[in-house]
Protein backbone atom coordinates (compact mmCIF):
# COMPACT_ATOMS: atom_id res chain seq x y z
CA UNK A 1 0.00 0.00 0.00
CA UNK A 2 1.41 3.56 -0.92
CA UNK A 3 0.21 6.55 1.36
CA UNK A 4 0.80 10.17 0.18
CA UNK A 5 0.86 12.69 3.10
CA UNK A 6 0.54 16.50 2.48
CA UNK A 7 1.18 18.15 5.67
CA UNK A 8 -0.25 21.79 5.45
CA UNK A 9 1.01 24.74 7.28
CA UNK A 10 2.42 28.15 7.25
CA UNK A 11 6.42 28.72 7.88
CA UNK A 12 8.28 28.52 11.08
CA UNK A 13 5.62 26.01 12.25
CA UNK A 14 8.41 23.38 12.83
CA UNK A 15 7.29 22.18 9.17
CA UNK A 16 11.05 21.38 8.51
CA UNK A 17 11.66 19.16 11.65
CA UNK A 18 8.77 17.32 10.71
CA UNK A 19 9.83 16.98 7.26
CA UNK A 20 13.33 15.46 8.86
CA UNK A 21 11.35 13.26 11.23
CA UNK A 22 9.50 11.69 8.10
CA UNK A 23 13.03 11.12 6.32
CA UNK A 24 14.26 9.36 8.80
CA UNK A 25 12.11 6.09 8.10
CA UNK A 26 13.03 3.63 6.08
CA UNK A 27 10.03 3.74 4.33
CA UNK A 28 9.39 7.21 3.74
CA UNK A 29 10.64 9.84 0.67
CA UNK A 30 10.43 13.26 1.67
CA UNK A 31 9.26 16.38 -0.92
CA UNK A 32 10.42 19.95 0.46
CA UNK A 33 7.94 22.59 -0.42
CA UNK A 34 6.53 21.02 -4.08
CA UNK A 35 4.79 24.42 -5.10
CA UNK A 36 7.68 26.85 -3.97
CA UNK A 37 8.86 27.68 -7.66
CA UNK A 38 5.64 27.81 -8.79
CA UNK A 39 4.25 30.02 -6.03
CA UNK A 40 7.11 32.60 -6.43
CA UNK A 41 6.90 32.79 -10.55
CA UNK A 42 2.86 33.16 -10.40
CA UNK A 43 2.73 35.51 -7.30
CA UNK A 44 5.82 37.64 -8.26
CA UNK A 45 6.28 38.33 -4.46
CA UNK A 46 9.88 39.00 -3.72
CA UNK A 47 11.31 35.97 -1.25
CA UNK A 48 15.26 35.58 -0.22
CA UNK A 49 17.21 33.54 -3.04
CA UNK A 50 13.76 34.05 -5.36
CA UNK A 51 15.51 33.46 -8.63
CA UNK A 52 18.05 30.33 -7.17
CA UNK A 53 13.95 28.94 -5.66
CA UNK A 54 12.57 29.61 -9.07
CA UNK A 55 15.51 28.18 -11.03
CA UNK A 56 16.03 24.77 -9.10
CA UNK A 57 11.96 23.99 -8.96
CA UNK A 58 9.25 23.42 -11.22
CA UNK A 59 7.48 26.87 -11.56
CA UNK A 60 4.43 25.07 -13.70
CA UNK A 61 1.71 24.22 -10.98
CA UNK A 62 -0.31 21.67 -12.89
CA UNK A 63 3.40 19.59 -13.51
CA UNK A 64 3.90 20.09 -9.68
CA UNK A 65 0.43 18.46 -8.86
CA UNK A 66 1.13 15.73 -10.91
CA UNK A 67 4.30 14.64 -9.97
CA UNK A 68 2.48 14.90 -6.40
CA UNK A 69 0.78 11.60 -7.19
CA UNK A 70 3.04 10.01 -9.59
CA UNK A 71 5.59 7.40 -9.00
CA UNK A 72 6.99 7.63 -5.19
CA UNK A 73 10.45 8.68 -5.52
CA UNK A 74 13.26 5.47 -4.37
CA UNK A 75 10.32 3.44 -4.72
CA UNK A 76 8.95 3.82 -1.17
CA UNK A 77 5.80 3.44 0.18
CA UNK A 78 5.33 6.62 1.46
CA UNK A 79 5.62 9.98 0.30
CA UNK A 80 5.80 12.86 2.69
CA UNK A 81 5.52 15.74 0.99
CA UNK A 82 6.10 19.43 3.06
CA UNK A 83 3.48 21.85 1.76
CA UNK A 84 2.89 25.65 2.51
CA UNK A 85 -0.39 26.72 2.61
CA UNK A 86 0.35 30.07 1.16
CA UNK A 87 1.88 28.32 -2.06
CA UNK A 88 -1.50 27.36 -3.09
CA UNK A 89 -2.60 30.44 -4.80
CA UNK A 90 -6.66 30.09 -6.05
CA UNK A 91 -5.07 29.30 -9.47
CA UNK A 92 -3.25 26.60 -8.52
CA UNK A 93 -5.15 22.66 -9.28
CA UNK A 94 -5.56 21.04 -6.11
CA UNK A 95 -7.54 17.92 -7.35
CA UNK A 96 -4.22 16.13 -6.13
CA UNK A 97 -4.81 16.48 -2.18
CA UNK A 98 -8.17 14.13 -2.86
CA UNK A 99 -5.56 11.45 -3.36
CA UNK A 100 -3.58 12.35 -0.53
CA UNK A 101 -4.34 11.90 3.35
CA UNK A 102 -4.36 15.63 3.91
CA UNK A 103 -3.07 17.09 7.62
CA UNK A 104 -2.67 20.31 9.33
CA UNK A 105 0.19 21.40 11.11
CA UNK A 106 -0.35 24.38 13.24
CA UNK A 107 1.65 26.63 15.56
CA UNK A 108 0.82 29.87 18.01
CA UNK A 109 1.00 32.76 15.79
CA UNK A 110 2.89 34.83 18.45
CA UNK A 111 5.97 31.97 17.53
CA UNK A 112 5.47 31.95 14.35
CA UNK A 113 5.61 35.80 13.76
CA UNK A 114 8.81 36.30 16.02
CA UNK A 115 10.46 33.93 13.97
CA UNK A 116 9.25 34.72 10.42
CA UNK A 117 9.97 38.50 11.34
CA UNK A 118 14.06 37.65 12.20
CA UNK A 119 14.20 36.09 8.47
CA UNK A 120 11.49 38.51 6.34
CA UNK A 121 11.30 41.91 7.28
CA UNK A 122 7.43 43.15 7.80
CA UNK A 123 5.48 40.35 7.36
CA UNK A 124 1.90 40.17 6.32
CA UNK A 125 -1.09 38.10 7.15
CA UNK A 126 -0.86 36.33 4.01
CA UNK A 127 3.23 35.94 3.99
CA UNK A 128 2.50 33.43 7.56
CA UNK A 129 -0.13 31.30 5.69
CA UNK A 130 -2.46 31.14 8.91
CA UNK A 131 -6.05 32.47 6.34
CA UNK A 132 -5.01 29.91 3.67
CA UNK A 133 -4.59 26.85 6.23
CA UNK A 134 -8.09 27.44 7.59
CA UNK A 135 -9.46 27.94 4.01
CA UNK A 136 -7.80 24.14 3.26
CA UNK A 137 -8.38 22.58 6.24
CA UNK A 138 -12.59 23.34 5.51
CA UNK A 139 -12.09 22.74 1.91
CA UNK A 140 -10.55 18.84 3.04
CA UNK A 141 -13.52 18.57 5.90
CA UNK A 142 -16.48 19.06 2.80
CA UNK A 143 -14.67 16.26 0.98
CA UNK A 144 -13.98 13.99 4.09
CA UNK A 145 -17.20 15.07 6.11
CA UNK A 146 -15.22 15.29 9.18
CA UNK A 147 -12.27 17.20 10.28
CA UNK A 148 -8.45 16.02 9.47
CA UNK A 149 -6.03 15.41 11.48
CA UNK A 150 -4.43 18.47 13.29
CA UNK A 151 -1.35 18.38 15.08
CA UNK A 152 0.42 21.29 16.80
CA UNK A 153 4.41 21.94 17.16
CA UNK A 154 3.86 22.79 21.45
CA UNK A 155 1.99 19.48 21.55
CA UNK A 156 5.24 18.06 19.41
CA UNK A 157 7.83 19.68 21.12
CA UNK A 158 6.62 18.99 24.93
CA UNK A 159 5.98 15.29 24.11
CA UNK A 160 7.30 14.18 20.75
CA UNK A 161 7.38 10.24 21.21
CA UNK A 162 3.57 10.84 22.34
CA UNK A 163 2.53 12.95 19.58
CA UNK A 164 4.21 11.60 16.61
CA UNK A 165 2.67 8.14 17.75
CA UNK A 166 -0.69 9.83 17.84
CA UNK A 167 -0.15 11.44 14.60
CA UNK A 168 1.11 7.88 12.67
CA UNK A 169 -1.82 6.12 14.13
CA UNK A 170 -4.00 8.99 12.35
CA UNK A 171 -2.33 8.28 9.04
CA UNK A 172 -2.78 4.57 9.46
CA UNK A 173 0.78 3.81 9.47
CA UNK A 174 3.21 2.21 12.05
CA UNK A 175 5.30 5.18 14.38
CA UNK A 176 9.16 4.68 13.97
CA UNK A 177 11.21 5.49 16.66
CA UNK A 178 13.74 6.61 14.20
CA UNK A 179 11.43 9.83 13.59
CA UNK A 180 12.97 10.87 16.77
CA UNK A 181 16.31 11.83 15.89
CA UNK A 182 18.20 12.81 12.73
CA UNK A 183 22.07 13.84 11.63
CA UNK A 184 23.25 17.75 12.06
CA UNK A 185 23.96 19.60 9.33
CA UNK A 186 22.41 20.29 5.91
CA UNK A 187 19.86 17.40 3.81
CA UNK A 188 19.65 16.26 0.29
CA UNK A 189 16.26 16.84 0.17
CA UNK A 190 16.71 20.43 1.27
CA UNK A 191 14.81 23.34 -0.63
CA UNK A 192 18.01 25.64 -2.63
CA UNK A 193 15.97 28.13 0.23
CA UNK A 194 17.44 26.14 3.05
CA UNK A 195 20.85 28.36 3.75
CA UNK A 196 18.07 31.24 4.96
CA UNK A 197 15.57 29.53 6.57
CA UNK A 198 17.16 26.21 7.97
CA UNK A 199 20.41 27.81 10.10
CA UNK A 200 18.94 26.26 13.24
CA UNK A 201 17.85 23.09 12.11
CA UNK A 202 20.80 22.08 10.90
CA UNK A 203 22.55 22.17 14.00
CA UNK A 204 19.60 20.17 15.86
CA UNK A 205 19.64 16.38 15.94
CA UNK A 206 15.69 16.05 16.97
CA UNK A 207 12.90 17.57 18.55
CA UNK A 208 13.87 20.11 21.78
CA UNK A 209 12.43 19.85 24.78
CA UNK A 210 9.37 22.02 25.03
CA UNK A 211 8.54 25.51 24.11
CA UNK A 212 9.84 28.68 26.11
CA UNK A 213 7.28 31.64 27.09
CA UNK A 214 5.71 33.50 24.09
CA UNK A 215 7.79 36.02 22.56
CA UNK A 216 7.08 39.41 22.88
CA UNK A 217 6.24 41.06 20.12
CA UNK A 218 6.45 45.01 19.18
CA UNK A 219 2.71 46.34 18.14
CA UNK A 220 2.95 45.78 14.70
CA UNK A 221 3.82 42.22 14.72
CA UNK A 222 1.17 41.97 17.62
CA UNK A 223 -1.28 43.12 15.80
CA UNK A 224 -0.49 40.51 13.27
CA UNK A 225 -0.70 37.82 15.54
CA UNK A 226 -3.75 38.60 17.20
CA UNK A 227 -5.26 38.71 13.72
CA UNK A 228 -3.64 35.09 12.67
CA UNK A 229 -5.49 34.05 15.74
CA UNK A 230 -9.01 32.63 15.11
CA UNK A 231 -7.86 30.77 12.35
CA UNK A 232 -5.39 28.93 15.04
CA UNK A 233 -8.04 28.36 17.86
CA UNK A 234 -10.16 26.61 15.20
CA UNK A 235 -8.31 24.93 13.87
CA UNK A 236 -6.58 23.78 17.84
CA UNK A 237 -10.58 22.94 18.48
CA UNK A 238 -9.71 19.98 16.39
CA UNK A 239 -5.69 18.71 17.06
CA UNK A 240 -4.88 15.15 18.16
């Protein structure tokens, strides 16, 4: 049996981590950001290393959905593939998730702000991806009839053997105690956007222990997160 698992969130929602927790089994090939390229060439929005993103991707959406759900890559059996919800512009075909088992990866937007905000100056609402998720998440409940799986990065961080058990048993597929732990340094299934946004990650080796206090943040970037908010809580409502 093949399973194809597109985890949806913003950035800085420990997307990556996950990503190297996932690439750690045996059995799983990994897929950073499929709809990058595309996302930057159809949005013109300016992004660091925009033309190296654009140049090393496939910036045609409809070949990126396909290649979604065509042959697993290594010949695996699963294919975890790292998704941002604010890639999938209304443009974009996204027939493809019906054939995927479709989850939602959310994180405080307080963290997630602080942390986009030391990469990209002056973030918006729509640069963190938090509208977009909740606009997925209902479109994958009318096909399903019930809400998918929802994890959050706290719930990962504070008890990561616990929650990435909980979260395997939601996809229908055995946990690995490998997902626990990976090498330092940099991946070959890195995104060419992974010297700016990865710095961090590459000098972890897993999960860390549980999150500190939430930043905080000057009134602009408050603002922001206060707005990012509902679409957090209801999403929370529904988390493993």
């Amino acid at each position: 049996m093949h399973t194809r698992i597109a985890m949806w969130s913003g950035p800085r929602n420990l997307s990556s981590a996950m990503m190297y927790a996932f690439a750690q089994r045996a059995d799983c090939a990994v897929w950073d950001e499929p709809f990058y390229a595309a996302y930057l060439q159809a949005s013109g929005i300016d992004h660091p290393m925009r033309e190296a993103v654009i140049a090393a991707g496939e910036a045609d959406a409809v070949k990126v959905a396909q290649a979604c759900l065509g042959p697993i890559p290594q010949k695996k059996t699963l294919f975890y593939q790292k998704h941002m919800t604010l890639h999938m512009v209304p443009s974009f075909p996204r027939g493809f998730m019906r054939s995927c088992t479709n989850v939602f990866l959310i994180r405080h937007p307080a963290r997630v702000v602080a942390s986009y905000a030391k990469k990209r100056e002056a973030p918006t609402l729509a640069d963190i991806g938090f509208v977009q998720q909740a606009a997925l998440f209902d479109e994958v409940a009318g096909w399903l009839g019930h809400a998918p799986p929802v994890i959050d990065s706290a719930d990962i961080l504070d008890k990561p053997l616990e929650s990435l058990t909980k979260l395997c048993d939601a996809l229908g597929i055995s946990f690995d105690p490998a997902m626990l732990a990976w090498p330092a340094g940099p991946k070959p299934y890195d995104g060419a956007w992974a010297p700016v946004w990865y710095g961090a990650l590459h000098q972890s080796t897993g999960f860390q222990q549980g999150e500190s206090a939430l930043p905080e943040l000057p009134p602009a970037y408050g603002a922001l997160a206060e707005a990012a908010m509902p679409h957090y809580e209801r999403l929370a409502a529904h988390k493993l």
